[in-house]
Protein backbone atom coordinates (compact mmCIF):
# COMPACT_ATOMS: atom_id res chain seq x y z
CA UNK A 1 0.00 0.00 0.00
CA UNK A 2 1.16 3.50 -1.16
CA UNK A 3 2.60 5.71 1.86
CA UNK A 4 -0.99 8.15 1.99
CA UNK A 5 1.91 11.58 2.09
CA UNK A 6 4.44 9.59 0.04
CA UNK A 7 5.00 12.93 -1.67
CA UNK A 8 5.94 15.02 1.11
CA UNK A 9 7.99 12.17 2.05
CA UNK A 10 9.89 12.16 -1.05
CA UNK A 11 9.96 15.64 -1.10
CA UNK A 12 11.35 15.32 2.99
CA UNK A 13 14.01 12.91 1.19
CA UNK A 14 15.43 15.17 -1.77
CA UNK A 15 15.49 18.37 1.07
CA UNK A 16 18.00 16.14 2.66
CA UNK A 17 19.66 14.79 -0.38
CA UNK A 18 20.69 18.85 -0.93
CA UNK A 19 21.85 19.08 2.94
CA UNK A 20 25.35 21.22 2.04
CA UNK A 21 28.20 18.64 2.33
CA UNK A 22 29.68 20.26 5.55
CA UNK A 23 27.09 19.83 7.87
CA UNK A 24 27.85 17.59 10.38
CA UNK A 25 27.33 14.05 9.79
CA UNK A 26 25.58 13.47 12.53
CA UNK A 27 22.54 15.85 11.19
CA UNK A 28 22.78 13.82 7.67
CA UNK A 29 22.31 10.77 9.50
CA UNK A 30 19.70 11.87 11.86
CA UNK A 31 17.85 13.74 9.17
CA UNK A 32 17.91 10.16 6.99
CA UNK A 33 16.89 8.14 9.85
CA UNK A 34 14.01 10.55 10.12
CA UNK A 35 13.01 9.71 6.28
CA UNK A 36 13.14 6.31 6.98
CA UNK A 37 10.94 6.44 9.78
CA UNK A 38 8.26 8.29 8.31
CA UNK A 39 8.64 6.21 5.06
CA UNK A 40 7.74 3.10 7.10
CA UNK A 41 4.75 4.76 9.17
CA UNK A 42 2.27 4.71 6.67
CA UNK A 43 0.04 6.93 9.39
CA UNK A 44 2.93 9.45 9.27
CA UNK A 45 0.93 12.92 9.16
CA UNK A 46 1.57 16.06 7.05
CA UNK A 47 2.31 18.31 10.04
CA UNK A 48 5.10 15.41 11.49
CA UNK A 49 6.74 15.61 8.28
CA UNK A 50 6.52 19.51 8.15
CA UNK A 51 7.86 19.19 11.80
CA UNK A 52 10.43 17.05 10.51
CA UNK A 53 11.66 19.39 7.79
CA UNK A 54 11.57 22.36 10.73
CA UNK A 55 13.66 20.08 13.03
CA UNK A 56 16.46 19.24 10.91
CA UNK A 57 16.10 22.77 8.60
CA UNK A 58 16.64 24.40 12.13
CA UNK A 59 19.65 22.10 12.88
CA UNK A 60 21.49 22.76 9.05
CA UNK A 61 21.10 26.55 9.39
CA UNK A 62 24.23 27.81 10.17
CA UNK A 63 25.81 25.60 8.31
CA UNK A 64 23.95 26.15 4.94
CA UNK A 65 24.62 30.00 5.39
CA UNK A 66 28.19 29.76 6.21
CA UNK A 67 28.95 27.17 3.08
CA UNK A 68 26.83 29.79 1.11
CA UNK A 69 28.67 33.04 2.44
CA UNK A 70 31.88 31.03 2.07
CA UNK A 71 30.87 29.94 -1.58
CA UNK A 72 28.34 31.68 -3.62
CA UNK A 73 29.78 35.19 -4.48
CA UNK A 74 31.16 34.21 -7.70
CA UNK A 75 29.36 30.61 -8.50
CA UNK A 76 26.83 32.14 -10.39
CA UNK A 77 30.02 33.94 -12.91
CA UNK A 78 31.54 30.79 -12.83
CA UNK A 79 28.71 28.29 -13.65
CA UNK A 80 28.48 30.30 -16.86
CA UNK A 81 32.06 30.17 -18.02
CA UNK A 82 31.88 26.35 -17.08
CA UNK A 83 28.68 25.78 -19.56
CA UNK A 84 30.11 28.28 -22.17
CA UNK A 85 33.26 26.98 -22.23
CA UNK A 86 32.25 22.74 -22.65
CA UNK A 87 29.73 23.72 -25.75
CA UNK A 88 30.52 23.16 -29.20
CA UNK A 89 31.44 26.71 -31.57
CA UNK A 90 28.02 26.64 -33.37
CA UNK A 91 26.01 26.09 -29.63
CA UNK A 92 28.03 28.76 -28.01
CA UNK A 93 27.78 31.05 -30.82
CA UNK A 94 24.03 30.89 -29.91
CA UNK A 95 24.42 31.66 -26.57
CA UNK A 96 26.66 34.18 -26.09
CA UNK A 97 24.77 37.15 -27.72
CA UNK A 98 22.34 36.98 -25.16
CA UNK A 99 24.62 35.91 -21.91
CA UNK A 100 26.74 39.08 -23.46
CA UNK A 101 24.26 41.44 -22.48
CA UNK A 102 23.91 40.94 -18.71
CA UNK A 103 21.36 37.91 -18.74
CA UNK A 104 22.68 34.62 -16.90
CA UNK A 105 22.61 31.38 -18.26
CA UNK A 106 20.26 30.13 -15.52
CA UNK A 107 17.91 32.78 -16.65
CA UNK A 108 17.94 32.04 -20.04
CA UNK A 109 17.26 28.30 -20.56
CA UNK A 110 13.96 29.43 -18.80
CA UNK A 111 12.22 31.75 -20.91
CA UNK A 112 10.69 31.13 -23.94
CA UNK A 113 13.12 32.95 -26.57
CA UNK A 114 15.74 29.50 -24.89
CA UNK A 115 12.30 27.34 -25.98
CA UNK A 116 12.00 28.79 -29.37
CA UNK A 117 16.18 29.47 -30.95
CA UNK A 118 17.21 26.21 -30.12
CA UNK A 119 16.16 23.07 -30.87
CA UNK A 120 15.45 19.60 -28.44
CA UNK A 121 18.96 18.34 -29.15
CA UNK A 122 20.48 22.09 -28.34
CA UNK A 123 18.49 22.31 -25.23
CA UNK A 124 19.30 19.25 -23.64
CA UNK A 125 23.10 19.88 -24.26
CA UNK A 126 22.88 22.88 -22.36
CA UNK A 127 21.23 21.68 -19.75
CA UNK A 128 23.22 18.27 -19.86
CA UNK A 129 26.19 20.83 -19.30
CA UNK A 130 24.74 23.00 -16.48
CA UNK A 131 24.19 19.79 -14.39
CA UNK A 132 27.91 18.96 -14.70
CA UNK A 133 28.53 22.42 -13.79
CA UNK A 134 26.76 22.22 -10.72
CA UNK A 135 28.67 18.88 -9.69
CA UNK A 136 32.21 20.78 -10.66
CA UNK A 137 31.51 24.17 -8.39
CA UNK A 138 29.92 21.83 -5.61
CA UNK A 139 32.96 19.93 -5.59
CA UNK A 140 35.27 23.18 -6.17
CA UNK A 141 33.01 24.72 -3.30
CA UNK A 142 33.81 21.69 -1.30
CA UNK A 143 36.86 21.80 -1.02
CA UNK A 144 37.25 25.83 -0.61
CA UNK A 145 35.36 25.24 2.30
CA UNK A 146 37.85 22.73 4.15
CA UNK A 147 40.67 24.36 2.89
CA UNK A 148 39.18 27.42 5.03
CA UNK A 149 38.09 25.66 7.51
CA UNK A 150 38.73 28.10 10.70
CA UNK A 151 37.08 30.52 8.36
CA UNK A 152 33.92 28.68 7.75
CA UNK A 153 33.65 27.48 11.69
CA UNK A 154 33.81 31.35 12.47
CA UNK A 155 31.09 31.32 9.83
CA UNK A 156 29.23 28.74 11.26
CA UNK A 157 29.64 30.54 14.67
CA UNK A 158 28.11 33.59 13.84
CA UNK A 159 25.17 31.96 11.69
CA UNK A 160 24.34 29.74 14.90
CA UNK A 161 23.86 33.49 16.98
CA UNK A 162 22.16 35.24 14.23
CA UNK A 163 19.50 32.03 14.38
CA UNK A 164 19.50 32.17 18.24
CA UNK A 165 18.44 35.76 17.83
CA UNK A 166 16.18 35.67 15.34
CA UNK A 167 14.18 32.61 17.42
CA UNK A 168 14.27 34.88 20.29
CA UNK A 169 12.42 37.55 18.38
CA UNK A 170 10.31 35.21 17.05
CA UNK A 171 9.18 34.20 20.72
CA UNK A 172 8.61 38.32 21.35
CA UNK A 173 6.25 37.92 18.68
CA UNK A 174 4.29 34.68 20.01
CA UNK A 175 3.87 36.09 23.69
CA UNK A 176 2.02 39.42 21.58
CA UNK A 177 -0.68 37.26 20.31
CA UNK A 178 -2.06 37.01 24.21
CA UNK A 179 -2.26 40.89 24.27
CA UNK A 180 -5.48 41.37 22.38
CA UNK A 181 -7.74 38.24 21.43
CA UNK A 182 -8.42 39.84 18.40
CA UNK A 183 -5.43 39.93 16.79
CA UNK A 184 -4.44 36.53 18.23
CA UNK A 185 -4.81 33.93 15.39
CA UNK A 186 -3.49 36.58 13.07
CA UNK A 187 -0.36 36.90 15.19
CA UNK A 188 0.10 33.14 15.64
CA UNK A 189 0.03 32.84 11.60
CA UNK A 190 2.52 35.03 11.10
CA UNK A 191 4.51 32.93 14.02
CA UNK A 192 4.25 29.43 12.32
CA UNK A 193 5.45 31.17 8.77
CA UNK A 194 8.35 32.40 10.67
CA UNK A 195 8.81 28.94 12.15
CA UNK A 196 8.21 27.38 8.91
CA UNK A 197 10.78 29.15 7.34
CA UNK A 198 13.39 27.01 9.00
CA UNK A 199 12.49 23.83 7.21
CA UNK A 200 15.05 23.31 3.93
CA UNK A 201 11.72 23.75 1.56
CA UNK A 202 11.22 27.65 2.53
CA UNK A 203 12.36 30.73 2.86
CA UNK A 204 14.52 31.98 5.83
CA UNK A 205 13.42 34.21 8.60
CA UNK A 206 15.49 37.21 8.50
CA UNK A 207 16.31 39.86 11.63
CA UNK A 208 14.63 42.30 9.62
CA UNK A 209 11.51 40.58 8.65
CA UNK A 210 10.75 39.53 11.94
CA UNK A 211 11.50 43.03 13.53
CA UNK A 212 9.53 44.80 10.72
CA UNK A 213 6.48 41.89 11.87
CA UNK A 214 7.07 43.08 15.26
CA UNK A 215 7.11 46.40 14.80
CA UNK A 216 4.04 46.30 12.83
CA UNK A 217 1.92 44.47 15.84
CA UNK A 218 3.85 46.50 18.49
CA UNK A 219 1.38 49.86 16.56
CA UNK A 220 -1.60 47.86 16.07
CA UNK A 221 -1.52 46.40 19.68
CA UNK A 222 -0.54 49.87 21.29
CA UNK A 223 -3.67 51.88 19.27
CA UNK A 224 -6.06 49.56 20.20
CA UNK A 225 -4.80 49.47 23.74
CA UNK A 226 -5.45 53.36 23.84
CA UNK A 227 -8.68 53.13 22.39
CA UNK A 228 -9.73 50.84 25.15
CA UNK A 229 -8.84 53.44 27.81
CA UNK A 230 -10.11 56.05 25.89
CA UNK A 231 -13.31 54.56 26.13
């Protein structure tokens, strides 16, 4: 019998599949162990395997943003040469024109003038190429990374405060929903997006969006505070 949430579970599987190669291994194992186990429990709910994304999302934080401040500020320059420079003269010929002018290579393959200049055989060299250039600048990344190690633990130091913080602020914002019953459930929402954003399938909470959420509540709670005593 299928798994009823076998999607999500896959899904749960390929999130860990792209944990960043420096994370411990004790968080690759634990996170796999987790797949497993909600593989095998067919009554395995949506929310436990949202939980389960949170949980090990929350634990791969720091890491993922040191490996990505330590890595990304040229990949994106770099993934292009790679492609450019592994395609044939009449391919690249194709390409460059457009790449010339400021658009990335990324960008291109996915809009529709990419669809419509090149045919099925064209396209699928490309993006035949683009895959091995994503297993190169891992790699390359890789092994940046451990050659700057003390760098990347400093990294991985400061990431691990910035999420402390930002969880903090997020708790600010929970205790506000008990302020005003009104506003409680609206509150709350805004908490669990926050809190959702830790999984590896979201966006992350940022200081700023979660002081700007804050702030926001922090007015609305206040005015309606003074209306009551003005009344």
């Amino acid at each position: 019998m299928a798994h009823p949430n076998g999607e999500m579970v896959q899904d749960f599987r390929k999130a860990v599949g792209r944990l960043v190669p420096l994370a411990p291994k004790t968080i690759r194992d634990e996170a796999m162990r987790l797949a497993d186990d909600l593989e095998q429990n067919e009554s395995s709910t949506v929310e436990q395997i949202r939980q389960a994304l949170v949980y090990v999302g929350k634990k791969e934080f720091p890491y993922r943003k040191a490996y990505q401040e330590l890595c990304a500020g040229d990949e994106e320059a770099r993934l292009q040469e790679f492609v450019l420079g592994k395609l044939d003269a009449s391919l690249k010929g194709k390409m460059e024109p457009v790449v010339k002018y400021g658009v990335h290579i990324l960008d291109f393959v996915k809009s529709s003038q990419f669809e419509s200049e090149l045919t099925d055989d064209e396209r699928s060299r490309v993006d035949r190429e683009i895959l091995a250039a994503h297993d190169v600048l891992d790699r390359q990344c890789d092994e940046r990374a451990a050659a700057r190690r003390g760098t990347y633990d400093e990294l991985v130091a400061r990431w691990s405060a910035t999420q402390e913080h930002i969880q903090q602020m997020i708790e600010v914002l929970r205790g506000m929903a008990d302020r005003d019953p009104e506003y409680h459930d609206d509150i709350l929402a805004r908490v669990q997006q926050f809190e959702d954003g830790w999984s590896m399938v979201e966006t992350d909470p940022t200081v700023d969006d979660v002081q700007k959420e804050i702030t926001y509540w922090t007015g609305v709670l206040s005015e309606d505070e003074e209306d009551g005593a003005s009344e």
